[in-house]
C-alpha atoms as a PDB file:
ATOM      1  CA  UNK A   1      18.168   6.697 -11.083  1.00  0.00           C
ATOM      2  CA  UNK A   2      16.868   3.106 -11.862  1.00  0.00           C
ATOM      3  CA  UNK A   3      13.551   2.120 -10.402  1.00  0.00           C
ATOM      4  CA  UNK A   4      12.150  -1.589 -10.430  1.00  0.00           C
ATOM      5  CA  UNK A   5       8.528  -3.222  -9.373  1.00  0.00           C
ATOM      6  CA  UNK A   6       8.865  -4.484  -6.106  1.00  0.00           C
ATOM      7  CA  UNK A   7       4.668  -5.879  -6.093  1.00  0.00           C
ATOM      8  CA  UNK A   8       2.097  -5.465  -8.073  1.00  0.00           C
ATOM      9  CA  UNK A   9      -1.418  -6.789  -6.917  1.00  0.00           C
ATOM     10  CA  UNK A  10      -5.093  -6.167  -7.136  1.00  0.00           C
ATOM     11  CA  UNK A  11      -8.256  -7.446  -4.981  1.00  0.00           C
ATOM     12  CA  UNK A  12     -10.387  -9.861  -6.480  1.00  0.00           C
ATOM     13  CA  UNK A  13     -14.135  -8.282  -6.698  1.00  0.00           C
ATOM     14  CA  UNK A  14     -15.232 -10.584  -3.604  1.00  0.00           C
ATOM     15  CA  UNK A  15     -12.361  -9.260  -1.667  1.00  0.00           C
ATOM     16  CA  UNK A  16     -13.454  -6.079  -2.712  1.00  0.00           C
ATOM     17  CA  UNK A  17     -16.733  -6.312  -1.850  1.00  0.00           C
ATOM     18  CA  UNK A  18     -16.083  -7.803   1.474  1.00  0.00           C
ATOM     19  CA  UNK A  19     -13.884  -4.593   2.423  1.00  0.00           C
ATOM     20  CA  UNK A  20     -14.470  -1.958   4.411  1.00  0.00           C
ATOM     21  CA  UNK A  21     -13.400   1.489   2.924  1.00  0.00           C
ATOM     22  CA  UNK A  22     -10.480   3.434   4.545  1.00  0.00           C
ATOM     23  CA  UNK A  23     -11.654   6.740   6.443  1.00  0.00           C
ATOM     24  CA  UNK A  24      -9.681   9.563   5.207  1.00  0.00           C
ATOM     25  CA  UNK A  25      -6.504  10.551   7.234  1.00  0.00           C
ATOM     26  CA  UNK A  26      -6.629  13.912   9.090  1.00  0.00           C
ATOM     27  CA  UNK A  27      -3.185  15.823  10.293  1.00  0.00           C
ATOM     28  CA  UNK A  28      -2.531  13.961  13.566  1.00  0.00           C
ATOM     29  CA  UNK A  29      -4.536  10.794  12.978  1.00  0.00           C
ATOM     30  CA  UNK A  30      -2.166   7.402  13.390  1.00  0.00           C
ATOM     31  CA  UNK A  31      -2.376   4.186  11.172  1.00  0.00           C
ATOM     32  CA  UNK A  32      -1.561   0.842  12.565  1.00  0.00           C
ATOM     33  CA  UNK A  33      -1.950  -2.214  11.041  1.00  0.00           C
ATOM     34  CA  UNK A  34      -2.772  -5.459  13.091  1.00  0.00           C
ATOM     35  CA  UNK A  35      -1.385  -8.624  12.279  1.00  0.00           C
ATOM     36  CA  UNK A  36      -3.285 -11.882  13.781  1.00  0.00           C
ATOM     37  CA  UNK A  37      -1.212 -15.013  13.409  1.00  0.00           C
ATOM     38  CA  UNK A  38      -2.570 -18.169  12.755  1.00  0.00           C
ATOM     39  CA  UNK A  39      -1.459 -19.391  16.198  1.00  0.00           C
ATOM     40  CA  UNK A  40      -3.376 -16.573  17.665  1.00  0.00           C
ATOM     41  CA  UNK A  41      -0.579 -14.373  18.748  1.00  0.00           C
ATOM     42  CA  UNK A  42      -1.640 -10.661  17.239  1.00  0.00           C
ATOM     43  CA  UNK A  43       1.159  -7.846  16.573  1.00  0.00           C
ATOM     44  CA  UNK A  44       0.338  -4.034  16.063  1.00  0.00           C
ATOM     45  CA  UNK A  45       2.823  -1.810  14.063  1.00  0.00           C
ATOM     46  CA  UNK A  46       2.516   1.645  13.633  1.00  0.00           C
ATOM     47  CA  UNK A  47       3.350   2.947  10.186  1.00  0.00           C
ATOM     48  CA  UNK A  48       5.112   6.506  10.186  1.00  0.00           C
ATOM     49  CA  UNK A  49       3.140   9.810   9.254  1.00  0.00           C
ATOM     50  CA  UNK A  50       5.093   9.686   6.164  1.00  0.00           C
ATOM     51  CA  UNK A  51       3.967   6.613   5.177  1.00  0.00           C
ATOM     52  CA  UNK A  52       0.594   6.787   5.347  1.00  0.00           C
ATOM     53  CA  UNK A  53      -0.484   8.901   2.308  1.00  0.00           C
ATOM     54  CA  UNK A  54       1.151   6.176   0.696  1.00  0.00           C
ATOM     55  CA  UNK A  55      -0.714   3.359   2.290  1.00  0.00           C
ATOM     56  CA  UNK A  56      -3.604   5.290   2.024  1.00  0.00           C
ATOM     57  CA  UNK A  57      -3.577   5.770  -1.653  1.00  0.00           C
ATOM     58  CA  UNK A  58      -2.785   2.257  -2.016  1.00  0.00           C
ATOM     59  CA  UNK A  59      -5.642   0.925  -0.640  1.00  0.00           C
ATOM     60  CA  UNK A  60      -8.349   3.807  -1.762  1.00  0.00           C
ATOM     61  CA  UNK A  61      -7.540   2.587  -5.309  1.00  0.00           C
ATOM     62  CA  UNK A  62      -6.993  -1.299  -4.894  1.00  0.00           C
ATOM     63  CA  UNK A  63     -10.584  -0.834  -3.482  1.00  0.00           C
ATOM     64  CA  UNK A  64     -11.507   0.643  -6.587  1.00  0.00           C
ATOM     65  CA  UNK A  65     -10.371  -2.266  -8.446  1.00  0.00           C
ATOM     66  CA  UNK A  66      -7.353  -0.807  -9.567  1.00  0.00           C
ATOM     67  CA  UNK A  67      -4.096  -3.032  -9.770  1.00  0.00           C
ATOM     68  CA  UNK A  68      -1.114  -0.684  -7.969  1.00  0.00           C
ATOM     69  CA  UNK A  69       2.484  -1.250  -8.230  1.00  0.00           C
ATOM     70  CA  UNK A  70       4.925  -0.476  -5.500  1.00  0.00           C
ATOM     71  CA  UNK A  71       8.137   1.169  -7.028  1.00  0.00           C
ATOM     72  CA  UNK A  72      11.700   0.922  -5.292  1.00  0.00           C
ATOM     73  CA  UNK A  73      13.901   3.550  -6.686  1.00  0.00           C
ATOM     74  CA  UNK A  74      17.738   3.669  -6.190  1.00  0.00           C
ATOM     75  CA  UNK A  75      18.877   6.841  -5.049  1.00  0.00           C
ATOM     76  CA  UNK A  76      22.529   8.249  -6.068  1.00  0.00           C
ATOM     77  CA  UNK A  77      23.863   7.779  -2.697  1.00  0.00           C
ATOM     78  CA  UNK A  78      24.476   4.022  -1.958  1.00  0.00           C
ATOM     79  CA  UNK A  79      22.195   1.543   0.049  1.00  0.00           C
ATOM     80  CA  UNK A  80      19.005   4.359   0.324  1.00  0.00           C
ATOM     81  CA  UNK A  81      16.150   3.621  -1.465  1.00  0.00           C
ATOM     82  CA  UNK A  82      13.322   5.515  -1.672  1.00  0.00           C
ATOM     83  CA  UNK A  83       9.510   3.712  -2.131  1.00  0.00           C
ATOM     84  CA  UNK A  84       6.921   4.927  -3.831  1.00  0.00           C
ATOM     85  CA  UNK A  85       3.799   3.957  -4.792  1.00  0.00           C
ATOM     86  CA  UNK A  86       2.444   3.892  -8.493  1.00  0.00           C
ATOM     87  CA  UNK A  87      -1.179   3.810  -9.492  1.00  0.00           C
ATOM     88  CA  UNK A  88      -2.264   1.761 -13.035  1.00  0.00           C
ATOM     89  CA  UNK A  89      -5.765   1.304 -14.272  1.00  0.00           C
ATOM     90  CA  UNK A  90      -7.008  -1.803 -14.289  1.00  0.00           C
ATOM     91  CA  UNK A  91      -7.971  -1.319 -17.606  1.00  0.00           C
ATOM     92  CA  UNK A  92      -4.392  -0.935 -18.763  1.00  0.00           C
ATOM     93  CA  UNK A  93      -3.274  -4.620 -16.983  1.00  0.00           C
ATOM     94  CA  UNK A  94      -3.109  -7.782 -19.172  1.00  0.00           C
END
């Protein structure tokens, strides 16, 4: 199985700073994420259960000022890939 960065990204410390830390998901809660267009139209999309520990961890650690990389790896049955979500220390990133 080959795997390849699909994003990597970190907050700046004012973005940081300006945050609001995630609460943490209970069994049953729901995460949405609102979009508001310049234009002022606003969307809503719901992300799936099984997605959420993943955007979850994402953001608890780009809040700690950790740069993440998101992982797509190719699976051995054609056009399926599974995403993943890989943590790196800041410290580690040139």
């Amino acid at each position: 199985m080959a795997s390849q960065i699909v994003h990597f990204a970190g907050l700046s410390d004012r973005d940081r700073k300006a945050a609001s830390p995630l609460p943490k998901l209970a069994a049953g809660d729901r995460l949405e994420l609102h979009i508001h267009h310049e234009g002022g139209k606003e969307r809503t999309l719901s992300i799936p259960p099984s997605a959420a520990a993943a955007v979850e961890a994402l953001l608890v650690h780009m809040l700690r000022g950790e740069r993440v990389a998101v992982l797509a790896e190719d699976q051995a049955r054609p056009r399926r890939r599974l995403f993943s979500v890989s943590l790196v220390p800041s410290s580690s990133c040139v």
